[in-house]
Protein backbone atom coordinates (compact mmCIF):
# COMPACT_ATOMS: atom_id res chain seq x y z
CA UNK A 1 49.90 -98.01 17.76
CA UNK A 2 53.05 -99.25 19.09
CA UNK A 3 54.78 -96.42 17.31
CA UNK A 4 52.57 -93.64 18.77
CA UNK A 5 53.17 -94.65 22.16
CA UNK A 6 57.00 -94.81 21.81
CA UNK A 7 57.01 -91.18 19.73
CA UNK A 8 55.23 -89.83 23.16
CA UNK A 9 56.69 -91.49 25.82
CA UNK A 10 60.37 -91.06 24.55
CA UNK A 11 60.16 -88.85 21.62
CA UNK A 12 61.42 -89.52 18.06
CA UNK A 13 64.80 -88.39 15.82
CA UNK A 14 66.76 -85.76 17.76
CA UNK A 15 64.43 -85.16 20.52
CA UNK A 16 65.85 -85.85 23.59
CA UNK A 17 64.41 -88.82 25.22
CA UNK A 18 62.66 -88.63 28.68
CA UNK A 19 62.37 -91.75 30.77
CA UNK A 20 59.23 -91.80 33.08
CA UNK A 21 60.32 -93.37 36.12
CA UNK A 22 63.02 -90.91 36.45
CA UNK A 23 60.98 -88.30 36.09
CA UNK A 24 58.58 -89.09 38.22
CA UNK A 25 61.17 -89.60 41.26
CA UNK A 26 62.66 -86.75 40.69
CA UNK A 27 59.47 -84.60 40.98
CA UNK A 28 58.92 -86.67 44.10
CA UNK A 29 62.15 -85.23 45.49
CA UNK A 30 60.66 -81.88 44.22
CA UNK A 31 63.10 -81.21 41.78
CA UNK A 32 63.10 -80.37 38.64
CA UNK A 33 62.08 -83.43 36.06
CA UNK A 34 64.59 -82.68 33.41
CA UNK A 35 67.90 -82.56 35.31
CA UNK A 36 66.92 -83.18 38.91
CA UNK A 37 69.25 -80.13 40.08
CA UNK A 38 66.94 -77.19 40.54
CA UNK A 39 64.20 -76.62 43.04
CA UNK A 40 61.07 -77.33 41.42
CA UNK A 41 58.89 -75.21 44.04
CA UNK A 42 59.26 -71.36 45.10
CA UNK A 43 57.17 -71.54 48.12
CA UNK A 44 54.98 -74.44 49.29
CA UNK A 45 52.96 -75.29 46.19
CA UNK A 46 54.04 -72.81 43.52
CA UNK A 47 56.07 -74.30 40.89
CA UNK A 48 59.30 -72.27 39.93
CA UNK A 49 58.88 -70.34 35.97
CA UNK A 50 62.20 -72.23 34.68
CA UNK A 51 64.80 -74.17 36.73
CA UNK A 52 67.53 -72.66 38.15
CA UNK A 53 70.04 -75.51 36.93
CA UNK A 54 68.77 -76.46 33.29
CA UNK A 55 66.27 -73.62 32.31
CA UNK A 56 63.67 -75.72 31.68
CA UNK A 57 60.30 -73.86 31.73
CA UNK A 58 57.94 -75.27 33.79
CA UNK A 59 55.39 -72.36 34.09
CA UNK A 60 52.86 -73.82 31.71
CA UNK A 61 52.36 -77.24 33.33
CA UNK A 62 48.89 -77.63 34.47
CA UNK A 63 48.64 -80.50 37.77
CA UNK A 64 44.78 -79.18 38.48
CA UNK A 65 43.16 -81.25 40.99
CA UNK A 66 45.16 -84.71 40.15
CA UNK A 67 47.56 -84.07 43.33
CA UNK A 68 44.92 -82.99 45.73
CA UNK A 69 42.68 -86.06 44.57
CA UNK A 70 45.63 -89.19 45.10
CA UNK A 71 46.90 -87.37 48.31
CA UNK A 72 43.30 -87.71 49.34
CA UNK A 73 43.19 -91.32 48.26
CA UNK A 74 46.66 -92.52 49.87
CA UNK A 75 46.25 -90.74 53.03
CA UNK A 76 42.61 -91.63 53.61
CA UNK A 77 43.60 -95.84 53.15
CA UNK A 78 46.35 -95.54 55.51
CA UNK A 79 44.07 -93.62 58.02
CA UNK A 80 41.40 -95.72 57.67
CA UNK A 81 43.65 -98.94 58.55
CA UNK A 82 45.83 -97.30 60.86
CA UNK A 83 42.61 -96.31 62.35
CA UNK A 84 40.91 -100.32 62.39
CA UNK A 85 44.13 -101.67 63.59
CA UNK A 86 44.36 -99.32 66.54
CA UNK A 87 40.87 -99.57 67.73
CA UNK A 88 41.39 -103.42 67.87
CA UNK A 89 44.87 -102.97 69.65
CA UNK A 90 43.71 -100.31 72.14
CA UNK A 91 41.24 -99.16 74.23
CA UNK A 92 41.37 -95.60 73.61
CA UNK A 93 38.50 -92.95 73.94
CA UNK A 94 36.72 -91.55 70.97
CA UNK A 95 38.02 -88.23 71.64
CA UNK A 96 41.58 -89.96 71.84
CA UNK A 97 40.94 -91.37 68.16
CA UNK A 98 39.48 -88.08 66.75
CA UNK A 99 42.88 -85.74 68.37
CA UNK A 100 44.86 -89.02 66.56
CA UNK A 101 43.39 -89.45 63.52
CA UNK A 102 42.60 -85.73 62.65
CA UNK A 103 45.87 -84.85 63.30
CA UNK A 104 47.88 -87.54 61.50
CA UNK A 105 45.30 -87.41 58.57
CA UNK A 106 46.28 -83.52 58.66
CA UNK A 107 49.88 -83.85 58.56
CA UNK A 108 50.47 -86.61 56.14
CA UNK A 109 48.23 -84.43 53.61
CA UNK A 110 50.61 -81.18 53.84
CA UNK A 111 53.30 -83.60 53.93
CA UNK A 112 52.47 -85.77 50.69
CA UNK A 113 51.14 -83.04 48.87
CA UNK A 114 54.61 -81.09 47.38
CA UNK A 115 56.15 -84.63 46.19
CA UNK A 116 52.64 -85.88 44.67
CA UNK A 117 52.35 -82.61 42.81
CA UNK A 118 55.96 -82.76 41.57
CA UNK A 119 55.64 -86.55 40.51
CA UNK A 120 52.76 -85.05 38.06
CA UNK A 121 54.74 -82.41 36.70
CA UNK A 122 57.18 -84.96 35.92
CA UNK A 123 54.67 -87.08 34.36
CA UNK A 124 53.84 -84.30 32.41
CA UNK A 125 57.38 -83.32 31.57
CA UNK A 126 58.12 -86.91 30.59
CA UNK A 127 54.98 -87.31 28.28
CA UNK A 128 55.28 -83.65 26.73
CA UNK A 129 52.02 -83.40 27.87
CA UNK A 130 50.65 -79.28 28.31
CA UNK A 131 53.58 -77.38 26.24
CA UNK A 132 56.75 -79.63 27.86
CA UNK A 133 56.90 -80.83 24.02
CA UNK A 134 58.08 -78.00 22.46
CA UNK A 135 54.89 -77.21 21.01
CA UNK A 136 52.56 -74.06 21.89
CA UNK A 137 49.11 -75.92 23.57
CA UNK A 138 46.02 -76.51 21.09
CA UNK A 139 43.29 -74.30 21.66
CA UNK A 140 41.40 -76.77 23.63
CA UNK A 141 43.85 -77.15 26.29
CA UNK A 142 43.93 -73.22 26.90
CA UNK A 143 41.67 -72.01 30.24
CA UNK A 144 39.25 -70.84 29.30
C-alpha cells in the first residue's frame, strides 16, 4: 500500500517528482503548479491552456464544484463568528449587520475563490490526477 501511495504522490523511475505542499502554494498564488512562473488564470476563473513559462498543459484539469464548496465553507465560519463576536461587542442595528455581513461575506468569496481554485489544480497537478500524469483519462473520467 505504502508503495502505491508513494508511486502517486511523487511518481516512480524517471518521472519527475511533484511535492504537494509546493504545489498547492503555488496555485494559491495562482500560478502555475509545475514551475510557479506563469499565470495560471486568463481572466478571473478561466485557467490558462499551457503555461506561459514551462508549457505545462493545464487545459484538462477538472476543479468542478470543490472550489466553490470550501470557499463556501471558510467564508461562511469566519462570517458566522465575525458575526457572534460583533453582535456581543456592539450595539448595531439589524440593517447595520445585514449591509456588514452581506458585504464582507460577498467580498471574501470573489476574493478566496481564484487562490482556492488554483490550490486544486495544484493538487491535481501534484497527484497526476485528470491527465497531469501523462496519461490520456479512462473513459470514466470523460464528461459525459
Amino acid at each position: 500500500m505504502t508503495d502505491f501511495i508513494e508511486q502517486t504522490i511523487v511518481g516512480t523511475g524517471s518521472e519527475e517528482t511533484r511535492p504537494l505542499g509546493p504545489a498547492l502554494l503555488k496555485g494559491l498564488k495562482c500560478r502555475c503548479p509545475r514551475c510557479g512562473e506563469g499565470a495560471l488564470f486568463s481572466s478571473y476563473l478561466k485557467t490558462v491552456d499551457h503555461c506561459a513559462a514551462c508549457g505545462e498543459a493545464i487545459h484538462h484539469h477538472r476543479a468542478d464544484d470543490l472550489p466553490p464548496y470550501i470557499t463556501v465553507f471558510i467564508v461562511g465560519h469566519l462570517i458566522v463568528g465575525l458575526f457572534m463576536a460583533a453582535d456581543d461587542l456592539f450595539a448595531w442595528s439589524m440593517g447595520v449587520h445585514l449591509a456588514v455581513w452581506t458585504t464582507l461575506t460577498l467580498l471574501l468569496c470573489l476574493a478566496m475563490l481564484p487562490p482556492v481554485k488554483g490550490a486544486t489544480v495544484g493538487l491535481q497537478w501534484a497527484l497526476r490526477m485528470h491527465g497531469f500524469g501523462g496519461t490520456e483519462p479512462a473513459p470514466e473520467d470523460e464528461l459525459a
